[in-house]
PDB file of N, CA and C in Angstrom:
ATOM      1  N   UNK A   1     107.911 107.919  77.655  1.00  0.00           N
ATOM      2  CA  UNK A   1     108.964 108.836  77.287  1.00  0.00           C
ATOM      3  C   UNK A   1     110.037 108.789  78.363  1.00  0.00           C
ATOM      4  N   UNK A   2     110.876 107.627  77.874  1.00  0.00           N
ATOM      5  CA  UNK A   2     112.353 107.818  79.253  1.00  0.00           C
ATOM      6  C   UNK A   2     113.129 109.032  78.530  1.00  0.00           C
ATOM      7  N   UNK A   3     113.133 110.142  79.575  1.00  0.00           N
ATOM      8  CA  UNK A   3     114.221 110.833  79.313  1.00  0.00           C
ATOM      9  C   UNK A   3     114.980 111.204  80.789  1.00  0.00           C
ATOM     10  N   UNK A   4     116.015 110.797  80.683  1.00  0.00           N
ATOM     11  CA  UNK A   4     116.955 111.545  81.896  1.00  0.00           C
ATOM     12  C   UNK A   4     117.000 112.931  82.853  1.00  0.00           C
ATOM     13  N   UNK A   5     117.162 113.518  81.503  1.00  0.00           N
ATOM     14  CA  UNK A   5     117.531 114.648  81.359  1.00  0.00           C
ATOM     15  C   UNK A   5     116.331 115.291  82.382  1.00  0.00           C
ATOM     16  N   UNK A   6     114.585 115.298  81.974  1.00  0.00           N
ATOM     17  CA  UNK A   6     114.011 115.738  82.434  1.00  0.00           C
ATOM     18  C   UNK A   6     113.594 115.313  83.872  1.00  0.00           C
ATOM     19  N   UNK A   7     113.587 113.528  83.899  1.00  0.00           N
ATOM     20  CA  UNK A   7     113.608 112.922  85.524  1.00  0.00           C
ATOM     21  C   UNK A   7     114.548 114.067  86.378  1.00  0.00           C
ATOM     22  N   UNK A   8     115.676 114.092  86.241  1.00  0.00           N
ATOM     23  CA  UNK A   8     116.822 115.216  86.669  1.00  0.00           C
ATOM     24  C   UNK A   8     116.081 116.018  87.307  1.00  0.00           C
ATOM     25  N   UNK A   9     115.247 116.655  85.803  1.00  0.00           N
ATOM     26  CA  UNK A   9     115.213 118.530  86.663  1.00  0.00           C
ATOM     27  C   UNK A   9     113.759 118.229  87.625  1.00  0.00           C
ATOM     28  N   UNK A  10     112.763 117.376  87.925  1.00  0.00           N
ATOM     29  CA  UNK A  10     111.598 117.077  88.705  1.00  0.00           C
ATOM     30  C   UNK A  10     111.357 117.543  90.014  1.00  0.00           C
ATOM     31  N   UNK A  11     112.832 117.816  90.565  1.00  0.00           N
ATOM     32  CA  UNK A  11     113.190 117.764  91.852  1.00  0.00           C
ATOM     33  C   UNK A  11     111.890 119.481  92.540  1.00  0.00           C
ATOM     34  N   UNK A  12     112.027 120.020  90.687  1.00  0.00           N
ATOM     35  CA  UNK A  12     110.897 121.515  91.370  1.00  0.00           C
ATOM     36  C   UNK A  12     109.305 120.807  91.209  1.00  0.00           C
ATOM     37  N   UNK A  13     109.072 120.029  91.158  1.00  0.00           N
ATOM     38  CA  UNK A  13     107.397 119.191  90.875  1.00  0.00           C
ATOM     39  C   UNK A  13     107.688 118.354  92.862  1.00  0.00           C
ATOM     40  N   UNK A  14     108.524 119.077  93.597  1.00  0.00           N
ATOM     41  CA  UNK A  14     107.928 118.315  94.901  1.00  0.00           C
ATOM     42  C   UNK A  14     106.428 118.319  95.374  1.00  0.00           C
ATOM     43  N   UNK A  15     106.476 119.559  95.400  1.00  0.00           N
ATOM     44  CA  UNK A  15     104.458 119.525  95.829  1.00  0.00           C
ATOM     45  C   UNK A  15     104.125 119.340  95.438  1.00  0.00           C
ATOM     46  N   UNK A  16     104.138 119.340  93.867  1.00  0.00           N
ATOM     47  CA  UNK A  16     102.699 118.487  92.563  1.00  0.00           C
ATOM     48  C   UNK A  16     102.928 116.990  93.307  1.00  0.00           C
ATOM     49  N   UNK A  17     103.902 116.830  93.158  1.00  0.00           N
ATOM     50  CA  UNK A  17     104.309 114.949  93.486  1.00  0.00           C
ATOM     51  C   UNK A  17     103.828 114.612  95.063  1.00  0.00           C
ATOM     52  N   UNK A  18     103.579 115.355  95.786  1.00  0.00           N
ATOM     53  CA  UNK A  18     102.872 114.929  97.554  1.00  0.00           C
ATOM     54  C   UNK A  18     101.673 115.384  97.336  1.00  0.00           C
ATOM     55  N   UNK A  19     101.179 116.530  96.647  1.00  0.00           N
ATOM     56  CA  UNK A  19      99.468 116.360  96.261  1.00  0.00           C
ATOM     57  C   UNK A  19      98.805 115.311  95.450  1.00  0.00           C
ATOM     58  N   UNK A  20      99.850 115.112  94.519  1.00  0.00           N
ATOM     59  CA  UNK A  20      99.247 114.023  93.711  1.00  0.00           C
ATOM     60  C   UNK A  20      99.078 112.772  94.203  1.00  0.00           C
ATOM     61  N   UNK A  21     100.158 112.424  94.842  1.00  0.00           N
ATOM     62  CA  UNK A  21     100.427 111.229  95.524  1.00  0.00           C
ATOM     63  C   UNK A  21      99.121 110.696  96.642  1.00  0.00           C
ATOM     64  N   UNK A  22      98.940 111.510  97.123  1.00  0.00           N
ATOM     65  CA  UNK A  22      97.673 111.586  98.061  1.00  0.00           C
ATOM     66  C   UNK A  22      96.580 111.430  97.383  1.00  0.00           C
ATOM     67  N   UNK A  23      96.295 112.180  96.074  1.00  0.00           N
ATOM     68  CA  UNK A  23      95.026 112.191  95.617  1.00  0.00           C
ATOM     69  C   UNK A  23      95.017 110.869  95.342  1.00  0.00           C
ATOM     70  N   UNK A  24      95.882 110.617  94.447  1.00  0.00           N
ATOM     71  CA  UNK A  24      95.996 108.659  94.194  1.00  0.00           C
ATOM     72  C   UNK A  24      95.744 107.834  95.251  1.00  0.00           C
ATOM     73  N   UNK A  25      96.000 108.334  96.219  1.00  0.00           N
ATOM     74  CA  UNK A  25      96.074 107.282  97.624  1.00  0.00           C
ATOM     75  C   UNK A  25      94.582 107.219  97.466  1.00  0.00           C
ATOM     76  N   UNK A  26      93.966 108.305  97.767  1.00  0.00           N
ATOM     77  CA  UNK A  26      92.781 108.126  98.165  1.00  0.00           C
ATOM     78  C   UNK A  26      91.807 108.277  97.668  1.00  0.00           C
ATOM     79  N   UNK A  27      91.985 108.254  95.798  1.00  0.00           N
ATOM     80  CA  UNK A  27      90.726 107.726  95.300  1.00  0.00           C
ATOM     81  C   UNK A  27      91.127 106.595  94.572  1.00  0.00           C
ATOM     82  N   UNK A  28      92.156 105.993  94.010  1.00  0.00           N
ATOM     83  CA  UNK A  28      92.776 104.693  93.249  1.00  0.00           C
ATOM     84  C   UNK A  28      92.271 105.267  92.509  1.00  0.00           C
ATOM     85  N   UNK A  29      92.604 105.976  91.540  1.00  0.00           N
ATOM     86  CA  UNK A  29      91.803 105.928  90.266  1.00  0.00           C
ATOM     87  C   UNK A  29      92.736 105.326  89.190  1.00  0.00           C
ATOM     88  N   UNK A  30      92.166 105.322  88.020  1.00  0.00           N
ATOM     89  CA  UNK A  30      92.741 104.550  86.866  1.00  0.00           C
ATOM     90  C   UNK A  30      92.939 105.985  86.017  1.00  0.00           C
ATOM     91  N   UNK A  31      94.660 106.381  86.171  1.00  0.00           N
ATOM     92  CA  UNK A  31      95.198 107.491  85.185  1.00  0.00           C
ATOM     93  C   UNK A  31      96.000 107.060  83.743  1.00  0.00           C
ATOM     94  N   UNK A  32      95.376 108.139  82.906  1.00  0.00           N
ATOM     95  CA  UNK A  32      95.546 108.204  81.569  1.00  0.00           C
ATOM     96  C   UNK A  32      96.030 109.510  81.459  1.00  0.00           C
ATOM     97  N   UNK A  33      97.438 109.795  81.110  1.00  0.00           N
ATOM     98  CA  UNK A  33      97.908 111.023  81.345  1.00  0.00           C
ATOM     99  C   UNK A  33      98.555 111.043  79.521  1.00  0.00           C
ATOM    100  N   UNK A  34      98.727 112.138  78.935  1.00  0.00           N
ATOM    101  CA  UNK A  34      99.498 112.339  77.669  1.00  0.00           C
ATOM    102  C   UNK A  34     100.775 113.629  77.969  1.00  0.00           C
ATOM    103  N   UNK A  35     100.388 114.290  79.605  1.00  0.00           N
ATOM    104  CA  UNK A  35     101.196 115.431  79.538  1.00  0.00           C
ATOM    105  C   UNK A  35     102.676 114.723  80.178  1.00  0.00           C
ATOM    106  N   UNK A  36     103.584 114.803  78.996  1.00  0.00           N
ATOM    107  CA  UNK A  36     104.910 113.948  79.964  1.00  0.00           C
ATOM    108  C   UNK A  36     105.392 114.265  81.124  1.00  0.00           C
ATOM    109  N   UNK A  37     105.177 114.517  81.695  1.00  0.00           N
ATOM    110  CA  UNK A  37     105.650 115.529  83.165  1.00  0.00           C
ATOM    111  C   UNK A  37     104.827 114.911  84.171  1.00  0.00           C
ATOM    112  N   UNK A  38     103.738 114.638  84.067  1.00  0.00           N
ATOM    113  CA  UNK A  38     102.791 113.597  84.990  1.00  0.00           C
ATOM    114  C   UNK A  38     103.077 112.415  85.065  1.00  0.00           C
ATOM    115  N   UNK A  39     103.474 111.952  83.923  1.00  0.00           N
ATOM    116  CA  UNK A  39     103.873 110.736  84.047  1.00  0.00           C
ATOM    117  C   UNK A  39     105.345 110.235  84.037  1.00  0.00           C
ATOM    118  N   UNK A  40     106.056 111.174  84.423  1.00  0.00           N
ATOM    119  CA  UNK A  40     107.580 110.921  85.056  1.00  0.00           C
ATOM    120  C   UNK A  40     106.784 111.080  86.751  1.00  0.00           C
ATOM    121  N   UNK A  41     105.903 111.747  87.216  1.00  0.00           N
ATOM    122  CA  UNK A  41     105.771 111.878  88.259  1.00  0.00           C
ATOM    123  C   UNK A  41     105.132 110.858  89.215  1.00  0.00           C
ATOM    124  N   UNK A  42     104.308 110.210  88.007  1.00  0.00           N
ATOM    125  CA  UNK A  42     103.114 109.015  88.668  1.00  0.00           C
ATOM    126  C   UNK A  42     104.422 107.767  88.796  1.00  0.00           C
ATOM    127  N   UNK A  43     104.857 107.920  87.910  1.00  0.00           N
ATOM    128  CA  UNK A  43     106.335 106.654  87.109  1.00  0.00           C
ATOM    129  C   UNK A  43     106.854 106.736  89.038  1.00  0.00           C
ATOM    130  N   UNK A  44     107.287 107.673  89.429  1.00  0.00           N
ATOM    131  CA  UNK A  44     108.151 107.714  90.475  1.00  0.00           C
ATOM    132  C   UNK A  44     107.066 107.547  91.980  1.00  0.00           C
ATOM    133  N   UNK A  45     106.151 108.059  91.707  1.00  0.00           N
ATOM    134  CA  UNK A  45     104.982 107.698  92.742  1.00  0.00           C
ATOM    135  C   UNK A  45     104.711 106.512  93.053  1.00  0.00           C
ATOM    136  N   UNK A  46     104.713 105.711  91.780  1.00  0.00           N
ATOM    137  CA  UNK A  46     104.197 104.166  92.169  1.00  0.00           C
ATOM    138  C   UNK A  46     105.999 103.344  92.112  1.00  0.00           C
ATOM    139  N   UNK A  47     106.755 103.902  92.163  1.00  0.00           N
ATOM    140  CA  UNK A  47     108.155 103.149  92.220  1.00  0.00           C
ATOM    141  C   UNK A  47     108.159 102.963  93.987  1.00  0.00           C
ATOM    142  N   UNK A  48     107.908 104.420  94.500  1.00  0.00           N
ATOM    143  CA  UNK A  48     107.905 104.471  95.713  1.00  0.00           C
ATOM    144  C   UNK A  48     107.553 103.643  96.851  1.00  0.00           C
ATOM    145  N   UNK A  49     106.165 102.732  96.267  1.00  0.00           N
ATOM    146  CA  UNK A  49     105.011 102.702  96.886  1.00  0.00           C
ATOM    147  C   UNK A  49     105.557 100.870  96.744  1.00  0.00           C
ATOM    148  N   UNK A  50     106.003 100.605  95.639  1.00  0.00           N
ATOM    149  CA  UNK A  50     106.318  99.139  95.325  1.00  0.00           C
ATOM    150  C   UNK A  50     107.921  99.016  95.944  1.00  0.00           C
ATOM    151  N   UNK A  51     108.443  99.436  96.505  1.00  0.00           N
ATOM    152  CA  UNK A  51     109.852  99.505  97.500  1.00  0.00           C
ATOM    153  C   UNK A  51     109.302  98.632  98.879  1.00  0.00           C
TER     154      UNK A  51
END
């Protein structure tokens, strides 16, 4: 789900996005997400990480 609009407003998901980010770090797991909001967040987590 590319939407703009909502990437935009994310900027209030900072702490979901540095807890999450960590949890990923440190178990690798293999995510299957359906809630769109996680996955604008993981989307930008692993953009980060591949820079």
């Amino acid at each position: 789900m590319e939407n703009p609009f909502v990437e935009k407003q994310l900027g209030g998901f900072t702490r979901l996005q540095n807890l999450l980010e960590k949890i990923l770090a440190e178990t690798q797991p293999c995510v299957v997400s359906v809630y769109a909001v996680y996955g604008h967040i993981i989307k930008k987590i692993y953009a980060n990480r591949c820079k």
